[in-house]
PDB file of N, CA and C in Angstrom:
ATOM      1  N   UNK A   1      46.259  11.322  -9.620  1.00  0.00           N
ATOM      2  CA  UNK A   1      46.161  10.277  -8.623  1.00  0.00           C
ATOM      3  C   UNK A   1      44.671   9.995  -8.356  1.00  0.00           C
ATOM      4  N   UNK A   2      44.588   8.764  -8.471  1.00  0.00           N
ATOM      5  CA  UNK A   2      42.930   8.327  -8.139  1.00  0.00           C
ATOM      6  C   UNK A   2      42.439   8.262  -6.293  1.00  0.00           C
ATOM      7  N   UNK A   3      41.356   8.046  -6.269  1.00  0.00           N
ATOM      8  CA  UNK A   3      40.790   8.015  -5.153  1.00  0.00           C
ATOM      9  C   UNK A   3      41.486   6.872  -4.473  1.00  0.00           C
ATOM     10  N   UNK A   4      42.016   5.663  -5.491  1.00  0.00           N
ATOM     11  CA  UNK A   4      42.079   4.379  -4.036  1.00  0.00           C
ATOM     12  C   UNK A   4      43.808   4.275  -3.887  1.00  0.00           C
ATOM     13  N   UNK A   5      44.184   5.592  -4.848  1.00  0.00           N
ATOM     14  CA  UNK A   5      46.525   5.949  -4.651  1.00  0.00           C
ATOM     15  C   UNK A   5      46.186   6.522  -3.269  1.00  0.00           C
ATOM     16  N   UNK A   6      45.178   7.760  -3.192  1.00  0.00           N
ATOM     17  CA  UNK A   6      45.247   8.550  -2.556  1.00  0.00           C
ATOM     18  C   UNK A   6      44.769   7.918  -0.329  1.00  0.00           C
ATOM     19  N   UNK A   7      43.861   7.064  -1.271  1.00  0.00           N
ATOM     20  CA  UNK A   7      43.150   6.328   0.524  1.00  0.00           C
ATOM     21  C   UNK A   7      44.952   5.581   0.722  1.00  0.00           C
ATOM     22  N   UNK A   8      45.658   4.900  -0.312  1.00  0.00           N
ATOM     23  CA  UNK A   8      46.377   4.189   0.129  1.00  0.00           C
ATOM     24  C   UNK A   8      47.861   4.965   0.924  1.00  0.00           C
ATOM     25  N   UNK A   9      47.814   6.053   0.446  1.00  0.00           N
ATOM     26  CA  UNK A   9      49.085   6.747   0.528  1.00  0.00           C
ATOM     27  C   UNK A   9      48.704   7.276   2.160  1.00  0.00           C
ATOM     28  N   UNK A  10      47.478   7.669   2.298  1.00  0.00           N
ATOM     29  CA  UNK A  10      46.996   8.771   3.292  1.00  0.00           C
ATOM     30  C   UNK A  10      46.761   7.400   4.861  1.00  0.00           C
ATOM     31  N   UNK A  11      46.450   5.839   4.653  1.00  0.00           N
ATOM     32  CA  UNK A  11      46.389   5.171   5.154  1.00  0.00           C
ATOM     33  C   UNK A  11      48.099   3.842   5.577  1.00  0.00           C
ATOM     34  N   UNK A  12      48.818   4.630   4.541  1.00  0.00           N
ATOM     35  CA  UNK A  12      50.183   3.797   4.888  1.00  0.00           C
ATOM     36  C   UNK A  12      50.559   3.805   5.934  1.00  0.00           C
ATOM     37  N   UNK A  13      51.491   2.484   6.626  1.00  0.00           N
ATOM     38  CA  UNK A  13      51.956   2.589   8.304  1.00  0.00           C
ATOM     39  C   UNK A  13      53.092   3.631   8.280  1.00  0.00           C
ATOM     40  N   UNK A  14      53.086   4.485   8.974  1.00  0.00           N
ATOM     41  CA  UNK A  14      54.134   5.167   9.248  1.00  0.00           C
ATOM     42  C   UNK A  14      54.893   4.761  10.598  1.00  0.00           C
ATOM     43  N   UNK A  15      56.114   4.946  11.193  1.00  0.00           N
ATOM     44  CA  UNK A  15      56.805   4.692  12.558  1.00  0.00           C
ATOM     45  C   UNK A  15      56.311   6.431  12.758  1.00  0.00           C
ATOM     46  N   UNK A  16      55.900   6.041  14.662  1.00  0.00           N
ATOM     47  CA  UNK A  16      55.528   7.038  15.208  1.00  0.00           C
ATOM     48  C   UNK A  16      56.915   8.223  15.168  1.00  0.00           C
ATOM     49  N   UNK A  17      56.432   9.730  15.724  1.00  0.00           N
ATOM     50  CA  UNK A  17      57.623  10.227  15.905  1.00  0.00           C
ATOM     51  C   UNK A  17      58.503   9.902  17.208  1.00  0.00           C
ATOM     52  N   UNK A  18      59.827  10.798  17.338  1.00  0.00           N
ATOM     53  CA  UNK A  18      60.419  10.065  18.411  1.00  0.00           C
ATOM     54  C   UNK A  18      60.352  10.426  19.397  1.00  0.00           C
ATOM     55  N   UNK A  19      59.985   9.792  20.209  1.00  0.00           N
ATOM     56  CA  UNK A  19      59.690   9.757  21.870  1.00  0.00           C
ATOM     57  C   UNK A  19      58.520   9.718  22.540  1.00  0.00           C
ATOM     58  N   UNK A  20      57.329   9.222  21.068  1.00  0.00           N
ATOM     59  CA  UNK A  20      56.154   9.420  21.240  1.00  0.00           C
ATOM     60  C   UNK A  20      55.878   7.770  22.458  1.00  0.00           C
ATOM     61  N   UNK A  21      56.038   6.810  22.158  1.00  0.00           N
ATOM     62  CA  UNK A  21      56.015   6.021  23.444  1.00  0.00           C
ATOM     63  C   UNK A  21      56.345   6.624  25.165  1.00  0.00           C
ATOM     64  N   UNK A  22      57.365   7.241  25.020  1.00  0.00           N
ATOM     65  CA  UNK A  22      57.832   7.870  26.420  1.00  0.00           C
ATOM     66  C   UNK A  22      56.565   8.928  26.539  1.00  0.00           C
ATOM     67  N   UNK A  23      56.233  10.097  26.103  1.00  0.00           N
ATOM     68  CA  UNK A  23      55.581  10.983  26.226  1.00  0.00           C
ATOM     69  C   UNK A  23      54.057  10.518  26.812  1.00  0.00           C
ATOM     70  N   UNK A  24      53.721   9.135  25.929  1.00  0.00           N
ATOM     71  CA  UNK A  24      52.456   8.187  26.698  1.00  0.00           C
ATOM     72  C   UNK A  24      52.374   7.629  27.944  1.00  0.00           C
ATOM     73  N   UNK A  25      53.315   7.041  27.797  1.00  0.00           N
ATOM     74  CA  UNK A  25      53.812   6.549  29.417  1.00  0.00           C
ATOM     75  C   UNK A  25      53.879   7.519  30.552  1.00  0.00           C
ATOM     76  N   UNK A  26      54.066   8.985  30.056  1.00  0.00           N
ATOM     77  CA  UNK A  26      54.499   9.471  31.182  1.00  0.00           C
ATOM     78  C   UNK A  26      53.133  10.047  31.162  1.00  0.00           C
ATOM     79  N   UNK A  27      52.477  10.189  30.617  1.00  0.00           N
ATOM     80  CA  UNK A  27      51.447  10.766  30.677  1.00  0.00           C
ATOM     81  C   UNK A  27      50.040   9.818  31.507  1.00  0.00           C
ATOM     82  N   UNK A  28      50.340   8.322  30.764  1.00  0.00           N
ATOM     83  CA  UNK A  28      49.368   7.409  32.190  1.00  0.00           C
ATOM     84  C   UNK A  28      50.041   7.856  33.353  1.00  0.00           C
ATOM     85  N   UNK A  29      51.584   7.736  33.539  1.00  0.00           N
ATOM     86  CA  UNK A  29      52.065   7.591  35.273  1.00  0.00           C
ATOM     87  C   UNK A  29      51.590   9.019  35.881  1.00  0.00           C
ATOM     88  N   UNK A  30      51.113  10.006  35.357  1.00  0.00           N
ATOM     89  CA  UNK A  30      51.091  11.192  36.044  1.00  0.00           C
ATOM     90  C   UNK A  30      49.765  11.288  36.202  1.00  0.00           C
ATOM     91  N   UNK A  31      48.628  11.127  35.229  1.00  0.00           N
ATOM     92  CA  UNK A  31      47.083  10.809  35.756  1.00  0.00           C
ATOM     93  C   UNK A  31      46.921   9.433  36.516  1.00  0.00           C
ATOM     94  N   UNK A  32      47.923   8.280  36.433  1.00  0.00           N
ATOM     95  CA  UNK A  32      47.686   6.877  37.768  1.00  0.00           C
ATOM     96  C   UNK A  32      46.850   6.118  36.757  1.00  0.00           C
ATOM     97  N   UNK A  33      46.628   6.439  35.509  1.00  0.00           N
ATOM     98  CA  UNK A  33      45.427   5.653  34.744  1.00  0.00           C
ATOM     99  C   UNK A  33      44.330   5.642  35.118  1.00  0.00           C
ATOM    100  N   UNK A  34      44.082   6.699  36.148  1.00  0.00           N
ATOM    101  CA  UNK A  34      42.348   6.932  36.531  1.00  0.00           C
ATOM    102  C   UNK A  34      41.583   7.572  34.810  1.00  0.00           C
ATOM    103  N   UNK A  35      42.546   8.178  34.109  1.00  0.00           N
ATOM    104  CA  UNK A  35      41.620   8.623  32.755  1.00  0.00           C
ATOM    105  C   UNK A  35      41.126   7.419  31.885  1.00  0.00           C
ATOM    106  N   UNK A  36      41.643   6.155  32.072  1.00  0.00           N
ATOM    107  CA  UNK A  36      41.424   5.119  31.399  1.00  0.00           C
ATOM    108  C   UNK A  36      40.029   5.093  31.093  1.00  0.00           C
ATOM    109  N   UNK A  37      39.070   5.194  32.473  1.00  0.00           N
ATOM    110  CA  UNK A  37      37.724   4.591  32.181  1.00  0.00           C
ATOM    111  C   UNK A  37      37.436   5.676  31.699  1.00  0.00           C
ATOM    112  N   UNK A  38      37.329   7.095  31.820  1.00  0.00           N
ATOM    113  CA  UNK A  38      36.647   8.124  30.527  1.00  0.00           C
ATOM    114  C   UNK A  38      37.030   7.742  29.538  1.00  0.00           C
ATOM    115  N   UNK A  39      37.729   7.323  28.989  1.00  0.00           N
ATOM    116  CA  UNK A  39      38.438   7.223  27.545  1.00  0.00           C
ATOM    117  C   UNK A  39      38.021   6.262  26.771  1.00  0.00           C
ATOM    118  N   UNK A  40      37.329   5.061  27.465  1.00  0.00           N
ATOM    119  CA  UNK A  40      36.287   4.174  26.959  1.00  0.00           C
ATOM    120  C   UNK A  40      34.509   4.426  27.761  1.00  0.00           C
ATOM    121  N   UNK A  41      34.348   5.176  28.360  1.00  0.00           N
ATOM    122  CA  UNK A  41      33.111   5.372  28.349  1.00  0.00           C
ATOM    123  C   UNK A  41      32.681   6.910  28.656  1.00  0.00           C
ATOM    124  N   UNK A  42      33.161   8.079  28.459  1.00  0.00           N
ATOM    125  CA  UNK A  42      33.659   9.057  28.077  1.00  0.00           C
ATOM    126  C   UNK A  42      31.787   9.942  28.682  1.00  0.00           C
ATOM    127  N   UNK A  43      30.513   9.233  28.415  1.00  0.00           N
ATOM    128  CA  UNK A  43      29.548   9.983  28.404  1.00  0.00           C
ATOM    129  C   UNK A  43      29.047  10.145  30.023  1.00  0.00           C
ATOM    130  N   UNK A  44      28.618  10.770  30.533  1.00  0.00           N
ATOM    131  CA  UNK A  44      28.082  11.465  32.330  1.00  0.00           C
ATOM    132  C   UNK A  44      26.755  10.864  32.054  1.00  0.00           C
ATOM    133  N   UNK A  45      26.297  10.680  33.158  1.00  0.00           N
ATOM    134  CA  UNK A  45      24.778  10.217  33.777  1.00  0.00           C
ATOM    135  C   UNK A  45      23.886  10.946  33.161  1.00  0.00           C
ATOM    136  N   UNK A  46      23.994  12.264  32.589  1.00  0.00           N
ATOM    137  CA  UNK A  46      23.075  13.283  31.888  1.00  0.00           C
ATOM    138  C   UNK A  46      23.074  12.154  30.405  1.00  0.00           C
ATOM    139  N   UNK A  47      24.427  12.052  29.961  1.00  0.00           N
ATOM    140  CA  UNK A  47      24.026  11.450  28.308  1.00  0.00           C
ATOM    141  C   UNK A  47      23.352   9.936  28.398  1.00  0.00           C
ATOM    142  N   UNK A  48      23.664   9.217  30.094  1.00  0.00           N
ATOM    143  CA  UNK A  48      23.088   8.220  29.808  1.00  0.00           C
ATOM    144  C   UNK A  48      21.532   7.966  30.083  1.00  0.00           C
ATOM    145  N   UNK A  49      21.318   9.002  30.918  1.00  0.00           N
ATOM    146  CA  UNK A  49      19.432   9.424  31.447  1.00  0.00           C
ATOM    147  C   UNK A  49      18.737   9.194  29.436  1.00  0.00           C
ATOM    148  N   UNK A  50      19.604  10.495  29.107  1.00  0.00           N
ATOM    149  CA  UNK A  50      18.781  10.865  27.797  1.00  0.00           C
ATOM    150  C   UNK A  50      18.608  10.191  27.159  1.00  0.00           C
ATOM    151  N   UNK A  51      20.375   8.860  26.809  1.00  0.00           N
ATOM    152  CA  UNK A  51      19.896   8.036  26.014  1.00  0.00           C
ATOM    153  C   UNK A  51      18.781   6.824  26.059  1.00  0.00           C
ATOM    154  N   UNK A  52      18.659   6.560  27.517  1.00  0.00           N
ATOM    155  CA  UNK A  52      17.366   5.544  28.501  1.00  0.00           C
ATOM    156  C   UNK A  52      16.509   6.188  27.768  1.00  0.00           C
ATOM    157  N   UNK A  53      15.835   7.228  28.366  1.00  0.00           N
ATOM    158  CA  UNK A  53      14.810   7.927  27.729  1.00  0.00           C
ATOM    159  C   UNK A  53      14.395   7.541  25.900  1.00  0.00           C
ATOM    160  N   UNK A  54      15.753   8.189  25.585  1.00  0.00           N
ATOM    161  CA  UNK A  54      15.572   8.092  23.672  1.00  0.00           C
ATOM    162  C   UNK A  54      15.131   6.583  23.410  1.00  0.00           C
ATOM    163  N   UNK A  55      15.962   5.777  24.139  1.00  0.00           N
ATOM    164  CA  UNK A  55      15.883   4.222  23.971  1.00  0.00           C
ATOM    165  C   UNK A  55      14.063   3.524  24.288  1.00  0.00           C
ATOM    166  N   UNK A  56      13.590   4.074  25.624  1.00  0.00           N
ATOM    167  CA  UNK A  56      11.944   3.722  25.509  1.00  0.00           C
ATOM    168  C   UNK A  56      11.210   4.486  24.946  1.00  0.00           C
ATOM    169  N   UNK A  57      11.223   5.975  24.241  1.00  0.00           N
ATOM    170  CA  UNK A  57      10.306   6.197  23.557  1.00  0.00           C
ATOM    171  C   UNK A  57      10.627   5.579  22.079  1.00  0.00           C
ATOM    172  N   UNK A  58      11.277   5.298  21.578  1.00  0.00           N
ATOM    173  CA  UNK A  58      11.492   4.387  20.623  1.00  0.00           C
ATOM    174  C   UNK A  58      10.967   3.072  20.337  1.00  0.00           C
ATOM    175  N   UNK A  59      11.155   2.406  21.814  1.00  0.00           N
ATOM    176  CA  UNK A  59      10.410   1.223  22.036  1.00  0.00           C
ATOM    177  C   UNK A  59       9.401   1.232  21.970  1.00  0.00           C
ATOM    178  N   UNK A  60       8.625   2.388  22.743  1.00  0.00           N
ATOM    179  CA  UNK A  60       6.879   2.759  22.760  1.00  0.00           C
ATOM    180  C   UNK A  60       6.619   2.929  21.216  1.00  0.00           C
ATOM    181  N   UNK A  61       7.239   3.662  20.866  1.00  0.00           N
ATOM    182  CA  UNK A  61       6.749   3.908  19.261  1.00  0.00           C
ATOM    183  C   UNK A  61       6.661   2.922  18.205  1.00  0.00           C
ATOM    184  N   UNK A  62       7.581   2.377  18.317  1.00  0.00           N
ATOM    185  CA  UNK A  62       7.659   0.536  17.716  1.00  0.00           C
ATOM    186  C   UNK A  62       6.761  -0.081  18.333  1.00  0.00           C
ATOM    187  N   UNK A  63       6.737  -0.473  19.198  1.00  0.00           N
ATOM    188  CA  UNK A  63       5.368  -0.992  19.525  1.00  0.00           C
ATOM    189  C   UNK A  63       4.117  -0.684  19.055  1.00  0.00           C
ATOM    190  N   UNK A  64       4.004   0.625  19.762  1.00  0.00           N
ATOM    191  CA  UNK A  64       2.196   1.182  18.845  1.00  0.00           C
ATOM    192  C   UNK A  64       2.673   1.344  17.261  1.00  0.00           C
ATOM    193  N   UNK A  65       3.536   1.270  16.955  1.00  0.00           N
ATOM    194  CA  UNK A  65       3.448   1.291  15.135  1.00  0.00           C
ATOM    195  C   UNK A  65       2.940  -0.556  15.010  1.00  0.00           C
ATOM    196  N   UNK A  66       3.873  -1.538  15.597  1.00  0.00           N
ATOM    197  CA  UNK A  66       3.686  -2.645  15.328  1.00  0.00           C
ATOM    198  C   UNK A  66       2.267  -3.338  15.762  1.00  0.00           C
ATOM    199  N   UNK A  67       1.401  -2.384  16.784  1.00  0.00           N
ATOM    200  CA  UNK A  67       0.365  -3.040  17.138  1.00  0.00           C
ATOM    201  C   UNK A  67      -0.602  -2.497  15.868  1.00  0.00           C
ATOM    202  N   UNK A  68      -0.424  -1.310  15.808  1.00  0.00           N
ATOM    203  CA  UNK A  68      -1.199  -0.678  14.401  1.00  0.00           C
ATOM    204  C   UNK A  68      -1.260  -1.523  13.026  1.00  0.00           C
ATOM    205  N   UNK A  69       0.129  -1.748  12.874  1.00  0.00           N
ATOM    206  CA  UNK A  69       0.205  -3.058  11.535  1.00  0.00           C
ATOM    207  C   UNK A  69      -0.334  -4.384  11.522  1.00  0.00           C
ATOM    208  N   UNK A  70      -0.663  -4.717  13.223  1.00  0.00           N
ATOM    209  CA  UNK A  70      -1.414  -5.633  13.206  1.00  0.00           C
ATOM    210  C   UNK A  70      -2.605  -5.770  13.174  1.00  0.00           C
ATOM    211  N   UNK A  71      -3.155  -4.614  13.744  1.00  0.00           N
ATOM    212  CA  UNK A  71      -4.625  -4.578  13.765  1.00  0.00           C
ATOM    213  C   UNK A  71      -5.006  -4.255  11.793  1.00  0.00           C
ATOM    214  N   UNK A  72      -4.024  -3.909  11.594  1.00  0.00           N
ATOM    215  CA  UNK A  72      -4.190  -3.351   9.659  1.00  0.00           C
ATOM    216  C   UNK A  72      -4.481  -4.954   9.035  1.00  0.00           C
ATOM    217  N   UNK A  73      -3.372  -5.345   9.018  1.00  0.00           N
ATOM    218  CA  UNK A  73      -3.764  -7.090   8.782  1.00  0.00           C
ATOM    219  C   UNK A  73      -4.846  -7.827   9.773  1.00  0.00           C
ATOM    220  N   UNK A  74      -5.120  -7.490  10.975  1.00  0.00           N
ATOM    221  CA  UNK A  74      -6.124  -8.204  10.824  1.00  0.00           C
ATOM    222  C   UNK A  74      -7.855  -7.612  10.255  1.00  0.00           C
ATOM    223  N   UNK A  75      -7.485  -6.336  10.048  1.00  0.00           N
ATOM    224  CA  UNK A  75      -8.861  -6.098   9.270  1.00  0.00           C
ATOM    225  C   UNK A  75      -8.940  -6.345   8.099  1.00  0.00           C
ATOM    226  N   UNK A  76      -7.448  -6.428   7.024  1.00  0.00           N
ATOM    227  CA  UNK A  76      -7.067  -7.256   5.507  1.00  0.00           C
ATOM    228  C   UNK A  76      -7.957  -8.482   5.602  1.00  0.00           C
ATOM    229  N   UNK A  77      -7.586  -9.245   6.673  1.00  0.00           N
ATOM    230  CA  UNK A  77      -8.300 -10.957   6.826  1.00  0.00           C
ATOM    231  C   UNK A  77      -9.970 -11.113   6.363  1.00  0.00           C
ATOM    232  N   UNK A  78      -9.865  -9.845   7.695  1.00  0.00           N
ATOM    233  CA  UNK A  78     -12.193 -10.027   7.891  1.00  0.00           C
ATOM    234  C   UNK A  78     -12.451  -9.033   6.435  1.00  0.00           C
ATOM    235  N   UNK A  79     -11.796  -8.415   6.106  1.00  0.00           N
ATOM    236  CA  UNK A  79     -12.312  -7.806   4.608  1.00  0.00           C
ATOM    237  C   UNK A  79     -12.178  -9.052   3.363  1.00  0.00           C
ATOM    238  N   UNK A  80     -11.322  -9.814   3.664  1.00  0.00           N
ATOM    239  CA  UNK A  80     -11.029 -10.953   2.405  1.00  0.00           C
ATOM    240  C   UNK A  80     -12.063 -11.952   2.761  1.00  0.00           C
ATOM    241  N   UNK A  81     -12.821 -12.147   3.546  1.00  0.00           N
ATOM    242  CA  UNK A  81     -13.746 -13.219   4.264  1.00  0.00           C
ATOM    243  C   UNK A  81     -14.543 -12.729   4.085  1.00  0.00           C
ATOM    244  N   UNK A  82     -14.756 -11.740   4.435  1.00  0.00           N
ATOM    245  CA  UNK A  82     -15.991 -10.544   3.891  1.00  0.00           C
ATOM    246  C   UNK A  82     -16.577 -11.139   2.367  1.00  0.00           C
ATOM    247  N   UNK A  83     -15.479 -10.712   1.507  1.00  0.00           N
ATOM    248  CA  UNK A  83     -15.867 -10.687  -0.117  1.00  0.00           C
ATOM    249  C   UNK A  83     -15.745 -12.363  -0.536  1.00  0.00           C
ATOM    250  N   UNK A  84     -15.163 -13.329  -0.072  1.00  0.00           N
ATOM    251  CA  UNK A  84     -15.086 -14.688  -0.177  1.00  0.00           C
ATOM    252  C   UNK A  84     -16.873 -14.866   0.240  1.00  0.00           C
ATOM    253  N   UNK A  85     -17.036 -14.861   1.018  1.00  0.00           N
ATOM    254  CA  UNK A  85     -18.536 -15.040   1.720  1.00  0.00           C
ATOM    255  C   UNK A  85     -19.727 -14.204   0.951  1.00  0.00           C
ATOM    256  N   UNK A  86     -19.115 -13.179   0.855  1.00  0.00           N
ATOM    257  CA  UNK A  86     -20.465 -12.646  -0.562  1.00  0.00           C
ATOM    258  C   UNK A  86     -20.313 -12.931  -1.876  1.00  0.00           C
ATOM    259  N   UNK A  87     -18.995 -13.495  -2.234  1.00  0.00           N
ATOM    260  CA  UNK A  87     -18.996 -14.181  -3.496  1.00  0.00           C
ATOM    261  C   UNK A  87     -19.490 -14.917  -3.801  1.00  0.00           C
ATOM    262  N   UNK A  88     -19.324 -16.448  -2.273  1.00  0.00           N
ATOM    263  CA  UNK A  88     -20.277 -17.231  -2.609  1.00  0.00           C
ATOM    264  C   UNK A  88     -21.562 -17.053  -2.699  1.00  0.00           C
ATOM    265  N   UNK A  89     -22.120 -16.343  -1.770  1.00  0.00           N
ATOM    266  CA  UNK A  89     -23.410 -16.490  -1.567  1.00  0.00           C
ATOM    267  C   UNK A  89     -24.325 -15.615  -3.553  1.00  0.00           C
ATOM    268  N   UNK A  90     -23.503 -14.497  -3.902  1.00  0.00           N
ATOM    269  CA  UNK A  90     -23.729 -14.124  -5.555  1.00  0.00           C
ATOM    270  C   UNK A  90     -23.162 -15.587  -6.262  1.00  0.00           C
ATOM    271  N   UNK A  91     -22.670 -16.354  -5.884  1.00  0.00           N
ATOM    272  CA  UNK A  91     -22.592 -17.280  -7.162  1.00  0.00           C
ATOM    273  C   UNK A  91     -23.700 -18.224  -6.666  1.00  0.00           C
ATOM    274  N   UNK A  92     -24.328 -18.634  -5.786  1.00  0.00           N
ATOM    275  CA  UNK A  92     -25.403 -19.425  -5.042  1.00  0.00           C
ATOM    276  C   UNK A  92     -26.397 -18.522  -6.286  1.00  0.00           C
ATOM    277  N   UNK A  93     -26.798 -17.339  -5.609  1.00  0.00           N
ATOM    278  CA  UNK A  93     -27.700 -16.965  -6.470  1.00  0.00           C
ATOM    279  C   UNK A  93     -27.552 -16.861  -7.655  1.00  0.00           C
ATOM    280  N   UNK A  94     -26.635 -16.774  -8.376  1.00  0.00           N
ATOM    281  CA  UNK A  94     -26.476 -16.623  -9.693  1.00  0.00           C
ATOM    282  C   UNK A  94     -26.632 -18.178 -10.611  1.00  0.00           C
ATOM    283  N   UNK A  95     -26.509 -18.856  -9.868  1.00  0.00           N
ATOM    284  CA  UNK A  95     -26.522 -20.570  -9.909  1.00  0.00           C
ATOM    285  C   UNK A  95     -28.794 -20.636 -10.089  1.00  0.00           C
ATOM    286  N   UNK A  96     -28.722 -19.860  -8.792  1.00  0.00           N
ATOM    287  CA  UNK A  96     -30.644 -20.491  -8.668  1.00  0.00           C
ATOM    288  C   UNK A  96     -31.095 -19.265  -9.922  1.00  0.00           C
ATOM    289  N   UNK A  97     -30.803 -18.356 -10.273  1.00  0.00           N
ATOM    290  CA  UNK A  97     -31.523 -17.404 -10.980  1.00  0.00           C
ATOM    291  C   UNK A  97     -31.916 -17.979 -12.878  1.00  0.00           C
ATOM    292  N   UNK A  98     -30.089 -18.834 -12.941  1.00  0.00           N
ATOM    293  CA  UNK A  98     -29.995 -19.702 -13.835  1.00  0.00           C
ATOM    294  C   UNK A  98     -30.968 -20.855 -14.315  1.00  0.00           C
ATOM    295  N   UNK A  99     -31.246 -21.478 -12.843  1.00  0.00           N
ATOM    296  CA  UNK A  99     -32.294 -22.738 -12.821  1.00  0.00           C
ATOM    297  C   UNK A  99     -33.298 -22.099 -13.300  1.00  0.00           C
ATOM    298  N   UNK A 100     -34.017 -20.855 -12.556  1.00  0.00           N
ATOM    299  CA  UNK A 100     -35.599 -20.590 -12.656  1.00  0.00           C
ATOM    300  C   UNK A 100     -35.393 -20.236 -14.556  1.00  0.00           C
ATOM    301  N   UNK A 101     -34.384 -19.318 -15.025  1.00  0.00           N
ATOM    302  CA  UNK A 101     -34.294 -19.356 -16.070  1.00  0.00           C
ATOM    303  C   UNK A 101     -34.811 -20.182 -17.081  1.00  0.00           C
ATOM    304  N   UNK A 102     -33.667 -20.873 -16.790  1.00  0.00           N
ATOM    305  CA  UNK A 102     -33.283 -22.221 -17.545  1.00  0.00           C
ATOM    306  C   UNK A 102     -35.334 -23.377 -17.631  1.00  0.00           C
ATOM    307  N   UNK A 103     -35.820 -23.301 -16.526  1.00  0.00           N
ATOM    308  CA  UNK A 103     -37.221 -23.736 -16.269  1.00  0.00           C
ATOM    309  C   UNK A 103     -38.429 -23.121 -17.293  1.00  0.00           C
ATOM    310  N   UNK A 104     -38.202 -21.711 -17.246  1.00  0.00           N
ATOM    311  CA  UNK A 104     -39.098 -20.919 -17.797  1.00  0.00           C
ATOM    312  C   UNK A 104     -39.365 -20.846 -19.363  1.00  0.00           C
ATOM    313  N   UNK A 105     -37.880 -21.364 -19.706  1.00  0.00           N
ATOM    314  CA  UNK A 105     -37.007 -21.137 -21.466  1.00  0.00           C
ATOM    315  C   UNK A 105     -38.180 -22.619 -22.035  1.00  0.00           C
ATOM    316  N   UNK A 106     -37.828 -24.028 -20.675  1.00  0.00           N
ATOM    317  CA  UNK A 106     -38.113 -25.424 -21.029  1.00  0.00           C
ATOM    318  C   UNK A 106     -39.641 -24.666 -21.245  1.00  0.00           C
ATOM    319  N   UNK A 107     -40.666 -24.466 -20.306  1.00  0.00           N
ATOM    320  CA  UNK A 107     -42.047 -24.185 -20.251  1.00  0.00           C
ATOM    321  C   UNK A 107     -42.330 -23.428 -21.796  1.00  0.00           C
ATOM    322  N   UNK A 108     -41.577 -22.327 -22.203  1.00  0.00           N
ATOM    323  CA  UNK A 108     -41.886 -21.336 -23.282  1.00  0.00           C
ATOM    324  C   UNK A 108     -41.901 -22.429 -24.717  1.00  0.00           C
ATOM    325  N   UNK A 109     -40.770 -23.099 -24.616  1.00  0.00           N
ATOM    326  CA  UNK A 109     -40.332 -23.905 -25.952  1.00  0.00           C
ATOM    327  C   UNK A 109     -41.364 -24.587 -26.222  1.00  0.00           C
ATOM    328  N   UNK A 110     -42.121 -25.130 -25.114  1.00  0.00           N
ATOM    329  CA  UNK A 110     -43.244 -26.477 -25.110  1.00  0.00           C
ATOM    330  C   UNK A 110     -44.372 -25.589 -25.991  1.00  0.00           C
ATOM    331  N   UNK A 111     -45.194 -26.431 -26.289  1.00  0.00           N
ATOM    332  CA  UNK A 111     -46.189 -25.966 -27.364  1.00  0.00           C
ATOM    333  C   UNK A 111     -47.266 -26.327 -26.338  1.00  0.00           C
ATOM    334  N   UNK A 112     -47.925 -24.890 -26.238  1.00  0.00           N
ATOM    335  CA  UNK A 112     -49.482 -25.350 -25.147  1.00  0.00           C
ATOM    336  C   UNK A 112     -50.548 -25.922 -25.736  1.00  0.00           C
ATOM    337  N   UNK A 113     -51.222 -26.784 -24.977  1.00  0.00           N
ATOM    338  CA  UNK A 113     -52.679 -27.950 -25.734  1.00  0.00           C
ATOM    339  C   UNK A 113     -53.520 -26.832 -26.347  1.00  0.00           C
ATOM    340  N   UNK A 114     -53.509 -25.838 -25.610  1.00  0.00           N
ATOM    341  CA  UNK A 114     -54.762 -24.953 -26.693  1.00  0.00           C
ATOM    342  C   UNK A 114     -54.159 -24.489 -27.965  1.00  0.00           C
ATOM    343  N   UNK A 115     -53.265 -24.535 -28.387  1.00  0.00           N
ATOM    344  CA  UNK A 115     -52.598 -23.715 -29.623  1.00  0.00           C
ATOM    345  C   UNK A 115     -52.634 -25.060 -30.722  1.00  0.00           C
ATOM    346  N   UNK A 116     -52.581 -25.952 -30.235  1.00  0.00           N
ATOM    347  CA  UNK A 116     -52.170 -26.787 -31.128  1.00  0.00           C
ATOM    348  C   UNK A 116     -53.873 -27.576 -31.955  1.00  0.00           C
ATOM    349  N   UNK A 117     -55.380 -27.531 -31.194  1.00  0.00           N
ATOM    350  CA  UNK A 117     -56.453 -27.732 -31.772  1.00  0.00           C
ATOM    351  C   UNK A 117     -56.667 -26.741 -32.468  1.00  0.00           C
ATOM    352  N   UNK A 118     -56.575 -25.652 -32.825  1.00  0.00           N
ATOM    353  CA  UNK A 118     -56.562 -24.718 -33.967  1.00  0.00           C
ATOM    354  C   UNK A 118     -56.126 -24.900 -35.327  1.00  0.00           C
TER     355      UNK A 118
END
């Protein structure tokens, strides 16, 4: 038998046994249905203190994690502005270093007046 004979067999409707309706009934009329509200909220002022508690340090912690991730991205930003801004300013210079180059190559190529009366 496979896993989904076995969920089906173990999950089939069965009819309750007999007298199980009466045995319920008599059992609200003799507590008055005062057990009702434990039975849907079942936890004391102790489990609900703790869970308050569990519930804002959680919150606190999410928070300072989420303020942390922000301050992380915003130092990502000024580091990418950072290297954008010294990029340009190395391609500025790398642009003028070119010119003076490029000037010095024109001056060298030229043939000077004294070389040429010889």
């Amino acid at each position: 038998m496979n896993l989904d004979d076995q969920l089906r067999s173990a999950l089939r409707r069965r009819e309750p046994p007999h007298g199980f309706t009466e045995r319920v009934l008599e059992s609200l009329a003799a507590t008055g249905g005062s057990e009702r509200r434990g039975m849907f909220f079942p936890w004391t002022k102790l489990h609900w203190a703790t869970a308050s508690v569990a519930l804002g340090v959680l919150l606190v912690s999410s928070g300072t994690g989420y303020r942390r991730h922000r301050q992380g991205e915003l130092a990502k930003q000024q580091v990418v502005t950072a290297l954008r801004m010294a990029g340009a300013r190395l391609s500025y210079a790398q642009r003028k270093a070119l010119e003076i180059n490029s000037v010095y190559r024109e001056r060298a190529d030229q043939p000077s007046a004294g070389s040429e009366s010889r």
